[in-house]
Protein backbone atom coordinates (compact mmCIF):
# COMPACT_ATOMS: atom_id res chain seq x y z
CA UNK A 1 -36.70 94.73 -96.72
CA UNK A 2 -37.67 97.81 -94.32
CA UNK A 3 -35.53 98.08 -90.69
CA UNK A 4 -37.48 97.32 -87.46
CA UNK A 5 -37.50 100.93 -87.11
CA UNK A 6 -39.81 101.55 -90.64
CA UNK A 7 -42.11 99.22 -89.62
CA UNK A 8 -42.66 100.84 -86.69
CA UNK A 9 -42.83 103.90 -87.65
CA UNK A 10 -45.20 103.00 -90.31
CA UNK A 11 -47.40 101.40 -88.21
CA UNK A 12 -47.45 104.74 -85.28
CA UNK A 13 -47.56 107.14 -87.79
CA UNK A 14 -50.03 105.54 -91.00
CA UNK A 15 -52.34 103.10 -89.02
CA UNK A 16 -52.19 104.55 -85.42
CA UNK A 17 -52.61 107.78 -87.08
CA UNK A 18 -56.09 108.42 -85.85
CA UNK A 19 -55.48 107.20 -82.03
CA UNK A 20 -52.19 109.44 -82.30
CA UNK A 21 -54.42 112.08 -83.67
CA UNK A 22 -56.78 111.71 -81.00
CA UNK A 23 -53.92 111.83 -78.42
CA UNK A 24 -52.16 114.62 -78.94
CA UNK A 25 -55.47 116.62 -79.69
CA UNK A 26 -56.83 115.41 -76.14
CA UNK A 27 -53.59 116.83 -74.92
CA UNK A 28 -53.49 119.96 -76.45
CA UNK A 29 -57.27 120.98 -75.32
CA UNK A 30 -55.94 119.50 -71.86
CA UNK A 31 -58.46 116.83 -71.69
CA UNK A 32 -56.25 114.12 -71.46
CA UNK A 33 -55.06 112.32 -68.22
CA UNK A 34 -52.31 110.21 -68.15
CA UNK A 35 -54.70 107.36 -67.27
CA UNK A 36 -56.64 108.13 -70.59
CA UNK A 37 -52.80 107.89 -72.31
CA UNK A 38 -52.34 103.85 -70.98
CA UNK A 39 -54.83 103.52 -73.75
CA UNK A 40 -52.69 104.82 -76.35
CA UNK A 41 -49.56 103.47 -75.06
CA UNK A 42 -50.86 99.98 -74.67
CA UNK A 43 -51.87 99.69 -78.65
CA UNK A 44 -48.34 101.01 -79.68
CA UNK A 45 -46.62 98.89 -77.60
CA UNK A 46 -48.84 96.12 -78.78
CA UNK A 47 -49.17 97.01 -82.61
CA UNK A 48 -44.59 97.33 -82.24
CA UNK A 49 -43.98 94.14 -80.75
CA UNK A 50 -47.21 92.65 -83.64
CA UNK A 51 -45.44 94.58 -86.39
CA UNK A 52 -41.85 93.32 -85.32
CA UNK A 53 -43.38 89.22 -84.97
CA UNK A 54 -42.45 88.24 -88.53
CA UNK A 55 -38.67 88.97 -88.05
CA UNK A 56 -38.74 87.49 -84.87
CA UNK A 57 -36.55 84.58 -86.00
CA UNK A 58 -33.72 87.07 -86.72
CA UNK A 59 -32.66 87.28 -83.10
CA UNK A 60 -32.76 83.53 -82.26
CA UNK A 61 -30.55 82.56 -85.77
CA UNK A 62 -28.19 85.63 -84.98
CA UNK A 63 -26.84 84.44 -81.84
CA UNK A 64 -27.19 80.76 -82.66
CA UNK A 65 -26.33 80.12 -86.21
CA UNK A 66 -24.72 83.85 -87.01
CA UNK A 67 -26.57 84.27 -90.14
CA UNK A 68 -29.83 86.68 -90.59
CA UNK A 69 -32.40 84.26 -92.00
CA UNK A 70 -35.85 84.55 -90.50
CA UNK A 71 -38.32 83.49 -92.69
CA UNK A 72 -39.38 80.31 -90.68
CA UNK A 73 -40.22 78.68 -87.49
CA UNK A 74 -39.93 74.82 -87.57
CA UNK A 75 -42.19 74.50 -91.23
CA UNK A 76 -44.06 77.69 -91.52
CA UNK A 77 -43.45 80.38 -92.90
CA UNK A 78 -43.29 83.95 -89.96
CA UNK A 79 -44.32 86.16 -93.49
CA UNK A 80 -47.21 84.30 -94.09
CA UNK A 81 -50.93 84.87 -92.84
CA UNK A 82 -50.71 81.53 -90.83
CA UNK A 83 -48.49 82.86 -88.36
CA UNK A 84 -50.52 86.29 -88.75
CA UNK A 85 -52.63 84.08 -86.02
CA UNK A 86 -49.58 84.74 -83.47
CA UNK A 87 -50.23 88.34 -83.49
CA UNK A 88 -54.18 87.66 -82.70
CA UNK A 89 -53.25 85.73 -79.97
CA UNK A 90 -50.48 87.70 -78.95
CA UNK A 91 -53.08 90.77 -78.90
CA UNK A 92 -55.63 89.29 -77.43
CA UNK A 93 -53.61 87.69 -74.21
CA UNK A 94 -52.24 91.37 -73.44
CA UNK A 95 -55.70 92.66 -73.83
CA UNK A 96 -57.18 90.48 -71.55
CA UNK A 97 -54.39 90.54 -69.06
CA UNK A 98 -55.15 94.41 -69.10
CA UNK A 99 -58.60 95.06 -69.87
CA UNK A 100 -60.13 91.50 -68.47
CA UNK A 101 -62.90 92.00 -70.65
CA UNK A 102 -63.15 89.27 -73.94
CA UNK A 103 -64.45 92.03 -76.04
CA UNK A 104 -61.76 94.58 -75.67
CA UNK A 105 -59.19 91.61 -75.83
CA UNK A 106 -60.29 90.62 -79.16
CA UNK A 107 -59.97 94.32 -80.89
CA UNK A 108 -56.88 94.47 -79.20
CA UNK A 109 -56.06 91.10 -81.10
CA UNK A 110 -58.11 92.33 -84.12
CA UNK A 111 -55.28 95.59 -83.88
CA UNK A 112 -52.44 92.99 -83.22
CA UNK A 113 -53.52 91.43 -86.40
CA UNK A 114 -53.61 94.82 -88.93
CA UNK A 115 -49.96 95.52 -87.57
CA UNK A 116 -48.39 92.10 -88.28
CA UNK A 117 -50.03 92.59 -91.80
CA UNK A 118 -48.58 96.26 -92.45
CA UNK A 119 -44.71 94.74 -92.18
CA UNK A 120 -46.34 91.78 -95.05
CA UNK A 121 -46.87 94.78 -96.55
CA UNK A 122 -43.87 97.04 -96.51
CA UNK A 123 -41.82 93.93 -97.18
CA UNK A 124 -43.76 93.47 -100.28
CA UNK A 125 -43.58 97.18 -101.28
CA UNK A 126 -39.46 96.91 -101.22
CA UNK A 127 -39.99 93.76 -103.16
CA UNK A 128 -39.27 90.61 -100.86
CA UNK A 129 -42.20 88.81 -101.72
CA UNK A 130 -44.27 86.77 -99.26
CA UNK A 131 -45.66 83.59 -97.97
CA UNK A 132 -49.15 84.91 -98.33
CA UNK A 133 -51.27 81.97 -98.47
CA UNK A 134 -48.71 78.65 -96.94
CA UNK A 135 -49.95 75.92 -96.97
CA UNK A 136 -52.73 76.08 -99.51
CA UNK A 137 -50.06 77.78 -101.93
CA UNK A 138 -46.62 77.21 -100.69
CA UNK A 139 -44.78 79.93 -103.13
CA UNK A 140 -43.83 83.10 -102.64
CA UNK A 141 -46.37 86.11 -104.12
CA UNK A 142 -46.11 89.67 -104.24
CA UNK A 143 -48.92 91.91 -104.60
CA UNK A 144 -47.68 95.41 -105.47
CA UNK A 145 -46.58 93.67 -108.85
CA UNK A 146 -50.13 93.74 -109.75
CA UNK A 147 -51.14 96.68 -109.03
CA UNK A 148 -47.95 98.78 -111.72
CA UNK A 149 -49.57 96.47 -114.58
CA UNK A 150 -51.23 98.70 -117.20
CA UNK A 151 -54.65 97.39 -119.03
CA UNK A 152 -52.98 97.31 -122.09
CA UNK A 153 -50.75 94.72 -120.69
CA UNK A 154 -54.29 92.68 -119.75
CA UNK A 155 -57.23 94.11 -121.44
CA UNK A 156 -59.48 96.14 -118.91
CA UNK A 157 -61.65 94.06 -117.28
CA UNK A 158 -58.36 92.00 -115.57
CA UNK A 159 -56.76 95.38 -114.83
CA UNK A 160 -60.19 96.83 -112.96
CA UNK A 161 -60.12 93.39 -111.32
CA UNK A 162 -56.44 93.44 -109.93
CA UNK A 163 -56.71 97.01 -109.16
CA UNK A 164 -60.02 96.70 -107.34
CA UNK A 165 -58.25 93.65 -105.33
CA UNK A 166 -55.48 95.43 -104.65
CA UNK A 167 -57.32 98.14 -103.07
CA UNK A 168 -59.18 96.51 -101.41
CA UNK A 169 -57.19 94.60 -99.32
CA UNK A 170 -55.23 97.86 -98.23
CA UNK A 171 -58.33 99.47 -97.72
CA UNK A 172 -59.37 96.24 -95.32
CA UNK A 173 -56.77 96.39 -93.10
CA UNK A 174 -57.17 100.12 -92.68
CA UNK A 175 -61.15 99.82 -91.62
CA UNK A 176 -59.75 96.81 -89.48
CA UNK A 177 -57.09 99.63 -87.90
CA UNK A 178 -60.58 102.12 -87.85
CA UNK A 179 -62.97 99.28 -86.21
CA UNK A 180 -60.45 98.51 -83.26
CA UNK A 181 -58.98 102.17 -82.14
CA UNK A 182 -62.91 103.21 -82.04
CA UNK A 183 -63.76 100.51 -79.38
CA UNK A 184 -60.86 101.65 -77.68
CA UNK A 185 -62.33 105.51 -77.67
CA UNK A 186 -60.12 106.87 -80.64
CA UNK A 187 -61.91 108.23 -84.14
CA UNK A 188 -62.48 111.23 -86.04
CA UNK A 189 -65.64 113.38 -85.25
CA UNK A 190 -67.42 114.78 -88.16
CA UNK A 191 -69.53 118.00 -86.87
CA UNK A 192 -72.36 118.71 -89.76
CA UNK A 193 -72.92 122.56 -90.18
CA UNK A 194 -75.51 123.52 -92.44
């Protein structure tokens, strides 16, 4: 599995990307204030600690039982999407505490969320497979397996299937990323010239 210091990375640099985008081009056109930059550093300090929740475990067994297992609190599962609901809540208490308004607190949870699912994801890409679905299925699953099958292997139809799922569920979490860092001012700007 990653370091701490991949997933954060990964999450500043591939699903921050457009609010970091939007940063340093505000800064270089000397638009930005540092007021306008709280924005910014809120979500990355938000989307780190969100990103880092899964290992949190790690710290607590380290000092107390001197070993490096994490993969629990009590009887669930931290890589699973059922404590994914820590980093919505998480998000959405620091939103509100900053923002006081429900509806930036809850794309600030909805943000919270997409990080805690990008370390699922990186763990799964290095092959630690994951808690995806406890407690309606209480084994571990990987998903990046599916996706190196060839349709030989499964006849087309299942590969167009897994691939398509696959996709899509990487694609989801980046329009999730998209949704959020918009109602928090960041996006792209497409300027039509005909």
């Amino acid at each position: 599995m990653p370091y701490p210091v991949v997933h954060i990375l990964f999450f500043v640099f591939c699903v921050s990307a457009v609010a970091v985008y939007a940063t340093f081009r505000s800064i270089s056109q000397r638009q930005a204030t540092f007021g306008s930059s709280l924005n910014l550093l809120l979500l990355l300090l938000v989307g780190s600690v969100c990103t880092l929740l899964p290992d949190v475990m790690i710290i607590y067994n380290l000092f107390v039982n001197g070993t490096i297992e994490y993969c629990w609190i009590g009887s669930i599962p931290t890589h699973s999407l059922l404590f994914s609901f820590s980093a919505i809540v998480l998000g959405t208490f620091a939103g509100y505490v900053v923002y006081q308004k429900v509806a930036k607190a809850i794309y600030l949870g909805l943000f919270g969320e997409v990080a805690f699912s990008t370390h699922l994801l990186l763990d799964d890409a290095c092959g630690a497979s994951c808690y995806y679905f406890y407690p309606v299925y209480s084994e571990r699953i990987s998903i990046f397996p599916f996706m190196n099958i060839s349709f030989l292997e499964t006849g087309v139809l299942n590969y167009l299937i897994i691939s398509f799922v696959s996709v899509s569920f990487l694609c989801l979490l980046i329009m999730m990323a998209l949704y959020s860092l918009h109602h928090f001012g960041f996006e792209f700007k497409y300027e039509f010239k005909g």
